[in-house]
Protein backbone atom coordinates (compact mmCIF):
# COMPACT_ATOMS: atom_id res chain seq x y z
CA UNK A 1 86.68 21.91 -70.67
CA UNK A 2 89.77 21.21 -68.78
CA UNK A 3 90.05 22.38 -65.17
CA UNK A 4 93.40 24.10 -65.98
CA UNK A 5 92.04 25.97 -68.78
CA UNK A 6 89.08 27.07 -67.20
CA UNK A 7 91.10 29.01 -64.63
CA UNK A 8 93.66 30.65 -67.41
CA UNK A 9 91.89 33.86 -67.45
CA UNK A 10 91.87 34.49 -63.80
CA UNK A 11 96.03 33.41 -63.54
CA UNK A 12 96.49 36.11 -66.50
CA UNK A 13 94.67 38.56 -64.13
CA UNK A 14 96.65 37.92 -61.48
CA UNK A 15 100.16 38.19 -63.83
CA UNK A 16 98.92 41.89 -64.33
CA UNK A 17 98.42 42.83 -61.21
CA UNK A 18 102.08 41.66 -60.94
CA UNK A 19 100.74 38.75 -58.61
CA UNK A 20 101.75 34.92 -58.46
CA UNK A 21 99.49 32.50 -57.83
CA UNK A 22 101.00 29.98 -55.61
CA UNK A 23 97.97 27.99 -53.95
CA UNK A 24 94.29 27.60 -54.13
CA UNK A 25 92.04 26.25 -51.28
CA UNK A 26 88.42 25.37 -52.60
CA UNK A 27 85.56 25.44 -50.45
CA UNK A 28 82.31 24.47 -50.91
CA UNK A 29 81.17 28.28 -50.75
CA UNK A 30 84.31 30.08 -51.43
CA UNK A 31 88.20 30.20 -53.09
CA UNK A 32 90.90 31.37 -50.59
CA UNK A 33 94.11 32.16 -52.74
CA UNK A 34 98.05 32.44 -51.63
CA UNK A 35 99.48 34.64 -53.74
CA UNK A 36 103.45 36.21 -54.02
CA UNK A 37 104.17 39.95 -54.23
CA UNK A 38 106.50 40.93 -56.73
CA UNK A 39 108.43 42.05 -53.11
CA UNK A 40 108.11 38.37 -52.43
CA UNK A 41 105.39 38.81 -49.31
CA UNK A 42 102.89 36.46 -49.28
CA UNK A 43 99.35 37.28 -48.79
CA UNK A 44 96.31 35.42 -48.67
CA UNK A 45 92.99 36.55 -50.43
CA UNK A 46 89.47 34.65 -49.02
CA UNK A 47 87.00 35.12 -52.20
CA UNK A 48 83.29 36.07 -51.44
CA UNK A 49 82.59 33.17 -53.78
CA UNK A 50 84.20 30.57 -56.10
CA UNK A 51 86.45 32.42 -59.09
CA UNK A 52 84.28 30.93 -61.55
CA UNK A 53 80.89 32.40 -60.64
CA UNK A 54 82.96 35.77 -60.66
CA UNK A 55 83.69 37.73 -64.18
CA UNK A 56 87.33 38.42 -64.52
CA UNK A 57 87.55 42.20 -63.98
CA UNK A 58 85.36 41.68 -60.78
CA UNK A 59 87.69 39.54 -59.46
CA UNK A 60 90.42 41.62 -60.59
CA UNK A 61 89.18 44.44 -58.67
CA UNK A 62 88.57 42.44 -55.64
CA UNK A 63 92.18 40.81 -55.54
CA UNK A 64 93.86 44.05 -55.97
CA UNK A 65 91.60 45.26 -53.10
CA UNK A 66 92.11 42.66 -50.93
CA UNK A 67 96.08 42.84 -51.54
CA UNK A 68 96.05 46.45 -51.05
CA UNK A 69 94.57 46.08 -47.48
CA UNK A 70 97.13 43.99 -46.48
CA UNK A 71 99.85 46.33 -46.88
CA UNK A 72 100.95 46.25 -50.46
């Protein structure tokens, strides 16, 4: 499967949290995400581990965590 395609479910997450994905940084361990308020802030999300050894509504729940924290 495409790299791209494997990731689609985890981009449509972030579209309904009303999130925009604007970088990834890849680790060996972990995923640390930049992401764009719908205010246009930008915030930056360090995953406990890689998005795809996460299922999409726990990584739902840990974005929208992780976003709220930093001042939403």
């Amino acid at each position: 499967m495409p790299v791209g395609r494997r990731y689609t479910p985890y981009r449509k997450a972030l579209r309904e949290l009303k999130l925009r994905q604007l970088d990834v940084y890849r680790y060996p361990g972990h995923e640390e995400l930049r992401l764009m308020t719908q205010d246009s802030r930008i915030v930056l999300v360090k995953l406990p581990r890689r998005r795809d050894e996460m299922t999409v509504e726990e990584f739902k729940k840990y974005v929208a965590e992780a976003v709220a924290s930093q001042g939403r």
